[in-house]
Protein backbone atom coordinates (compact mmCIF):
# COMPACT_ATOMS: atom_id res chain seq x y z
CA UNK A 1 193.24 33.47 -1.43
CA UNK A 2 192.20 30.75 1.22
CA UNK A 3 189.55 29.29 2.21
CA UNK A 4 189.71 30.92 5.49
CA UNK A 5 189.84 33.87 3.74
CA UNK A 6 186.27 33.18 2.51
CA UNK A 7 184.86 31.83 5.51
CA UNK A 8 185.92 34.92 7.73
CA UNK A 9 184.52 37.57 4.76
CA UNK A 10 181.24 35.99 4.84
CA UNK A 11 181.05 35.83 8.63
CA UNK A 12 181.92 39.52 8.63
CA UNK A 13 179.23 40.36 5.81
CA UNK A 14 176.36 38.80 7.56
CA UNK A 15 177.21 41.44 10.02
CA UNK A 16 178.77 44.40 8.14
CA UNK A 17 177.83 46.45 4.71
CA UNK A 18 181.00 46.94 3.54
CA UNK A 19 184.72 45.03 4.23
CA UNK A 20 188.61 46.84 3.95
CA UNK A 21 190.54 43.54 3.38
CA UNK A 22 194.41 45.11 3.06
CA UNK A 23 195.47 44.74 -0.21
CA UNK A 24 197.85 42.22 0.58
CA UNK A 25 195.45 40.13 2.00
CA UNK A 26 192.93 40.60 -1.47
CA UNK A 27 191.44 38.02 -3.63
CA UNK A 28 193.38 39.69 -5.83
CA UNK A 29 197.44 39.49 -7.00
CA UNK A 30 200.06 42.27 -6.77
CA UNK A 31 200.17 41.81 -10.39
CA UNK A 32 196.28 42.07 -10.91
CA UNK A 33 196.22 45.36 -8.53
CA UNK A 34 199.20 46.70 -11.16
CA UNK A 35 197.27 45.24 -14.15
CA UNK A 36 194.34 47.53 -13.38
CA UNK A 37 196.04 50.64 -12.71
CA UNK A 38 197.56 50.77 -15.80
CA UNK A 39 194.96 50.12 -17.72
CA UNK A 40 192.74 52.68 -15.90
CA UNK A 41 195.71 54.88 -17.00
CA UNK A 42 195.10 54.78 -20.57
CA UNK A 43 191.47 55.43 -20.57
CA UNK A 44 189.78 58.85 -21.00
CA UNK A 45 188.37 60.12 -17.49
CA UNK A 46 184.70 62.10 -17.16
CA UNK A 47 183.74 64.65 -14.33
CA UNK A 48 180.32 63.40 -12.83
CA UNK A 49 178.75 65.52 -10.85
CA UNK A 50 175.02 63.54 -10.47
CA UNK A 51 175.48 60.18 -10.33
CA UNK A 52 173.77 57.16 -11.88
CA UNK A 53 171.01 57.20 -9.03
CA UNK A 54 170.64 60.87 -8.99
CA UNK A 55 173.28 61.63 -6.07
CA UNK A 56 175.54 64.80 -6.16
CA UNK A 57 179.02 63.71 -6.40
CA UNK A 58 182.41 65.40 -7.40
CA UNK A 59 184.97 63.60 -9.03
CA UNK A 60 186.73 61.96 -11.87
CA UNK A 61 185.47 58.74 -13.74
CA UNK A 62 187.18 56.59 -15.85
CA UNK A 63 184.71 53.47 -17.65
CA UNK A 64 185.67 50.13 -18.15
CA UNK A 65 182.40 48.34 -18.55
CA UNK A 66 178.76 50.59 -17.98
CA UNK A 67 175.48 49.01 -17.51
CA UNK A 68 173.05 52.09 -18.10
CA UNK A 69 170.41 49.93 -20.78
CA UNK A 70 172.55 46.72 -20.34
CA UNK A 71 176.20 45.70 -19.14
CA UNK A 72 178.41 47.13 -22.19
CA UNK A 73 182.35 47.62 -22.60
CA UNK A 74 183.22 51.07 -22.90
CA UNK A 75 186.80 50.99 -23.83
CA UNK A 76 188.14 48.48 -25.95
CA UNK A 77 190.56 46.33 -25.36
CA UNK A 78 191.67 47.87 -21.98
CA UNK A 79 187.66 47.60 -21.02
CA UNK A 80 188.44 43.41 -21.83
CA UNK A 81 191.29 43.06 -20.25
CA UNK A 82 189.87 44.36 -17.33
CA UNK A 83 187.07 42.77 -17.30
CA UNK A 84 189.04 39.55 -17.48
CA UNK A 85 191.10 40.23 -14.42
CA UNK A 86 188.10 41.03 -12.10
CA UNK A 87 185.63 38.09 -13.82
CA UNK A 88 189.11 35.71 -13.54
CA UNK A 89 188.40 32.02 -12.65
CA UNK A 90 190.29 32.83 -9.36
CA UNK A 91 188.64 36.07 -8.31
CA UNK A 92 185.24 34.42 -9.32
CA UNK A 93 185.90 31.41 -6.95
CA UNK A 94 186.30 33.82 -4.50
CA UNK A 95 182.86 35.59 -4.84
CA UNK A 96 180.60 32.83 -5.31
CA UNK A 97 182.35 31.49 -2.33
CA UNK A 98 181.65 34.31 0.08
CA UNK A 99 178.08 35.41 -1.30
CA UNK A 100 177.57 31.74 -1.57
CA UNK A 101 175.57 31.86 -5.04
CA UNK A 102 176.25 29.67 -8.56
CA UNK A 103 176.36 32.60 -10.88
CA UNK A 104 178.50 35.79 -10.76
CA UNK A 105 178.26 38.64 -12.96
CA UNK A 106 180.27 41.92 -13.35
CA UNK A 107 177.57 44.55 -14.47
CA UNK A 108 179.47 47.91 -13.85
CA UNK A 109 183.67 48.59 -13.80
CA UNK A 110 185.00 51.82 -13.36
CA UNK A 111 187.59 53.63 -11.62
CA UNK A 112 187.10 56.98 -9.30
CA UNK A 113 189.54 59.58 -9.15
CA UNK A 114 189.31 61.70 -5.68
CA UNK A 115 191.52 64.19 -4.68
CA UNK A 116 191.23 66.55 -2.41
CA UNK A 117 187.73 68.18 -1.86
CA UNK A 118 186.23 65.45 -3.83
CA UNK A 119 183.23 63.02 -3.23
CA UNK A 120 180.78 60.35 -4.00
CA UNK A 121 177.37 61.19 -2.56
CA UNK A 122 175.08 58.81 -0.47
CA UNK A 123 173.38 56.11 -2.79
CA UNK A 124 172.26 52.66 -3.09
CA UNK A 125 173.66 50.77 -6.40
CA UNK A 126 170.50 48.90 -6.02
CA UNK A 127 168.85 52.72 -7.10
CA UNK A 128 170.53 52.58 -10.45
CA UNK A 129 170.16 49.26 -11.11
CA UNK A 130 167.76 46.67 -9.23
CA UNK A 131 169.85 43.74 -10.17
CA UNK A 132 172.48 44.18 -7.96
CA UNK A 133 173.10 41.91 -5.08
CA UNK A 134 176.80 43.50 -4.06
CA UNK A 135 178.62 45.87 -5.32
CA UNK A 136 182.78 45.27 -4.85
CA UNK A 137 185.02 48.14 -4.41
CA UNK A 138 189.31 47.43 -5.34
């Protein structure tokens, strides 16, 4: 990650909802990406069809960290590991830098399975939970 990096993704969100940076250009390592995906592997997977805010959706759900009454890990020690590569010193450097605040704080991990003729329905994260400021999609 670079600090150009960070200057052009908060030009871009003063102007845009949401960002595609290509993987290989991501805040995040190769190794983190791989990390991830086999740790959402090994954890159990949900169908939700309403979601947190009341939306219809269709899909599959696996939970890492869930922050229905108050953030929570779900899953162990997959759920910490996780946690530790998206709250990382270098990945939180990176959002504090482009939202431009002091404190950061994961609330909500999770993984969504979509094949084909699934969906996540129209919602605001702020609708299930005031708190947020951003929500970050990997």
């Amino acid at each position: 990650m670079t600090n150009d990096l960070c200057i052009e993704v908060n030009a871009r969100l003063s102007e845009e909802d949401a960002i595609p940076l290509p993987r290989h250009e991501s805040f995040l390592s190769e190794d983190g990406y791989q990390q991830l995906e086999q740790l959402a592997d090994s954890l159990p997977r949900e169908h939700v069809s309403i979601g947190y805010a009341g939306e219809p959706n269709y899909l599959e759900v696996g939970r890492f960290l869930t922050d229905v009454e108050s953030a929570k890990v779900v899953s162990g020690s997959a759920s910490e590991e996780a946690v530790a590569i998206v709250s990382s010193a270098h990945v939180t450097r990176f959002y504090k830098q482009v939202l431009e605040l002091d404190k950061i704080q994961c609330h909500r991990i999770q993984y969504n399975i979509l094949g084909e003729g699934c969906f996540v329905g129209y919602h605001l994260d702020t609708d299930s939970n005031p708190d947020y400021l951003k929500a970050g999609v990997i």
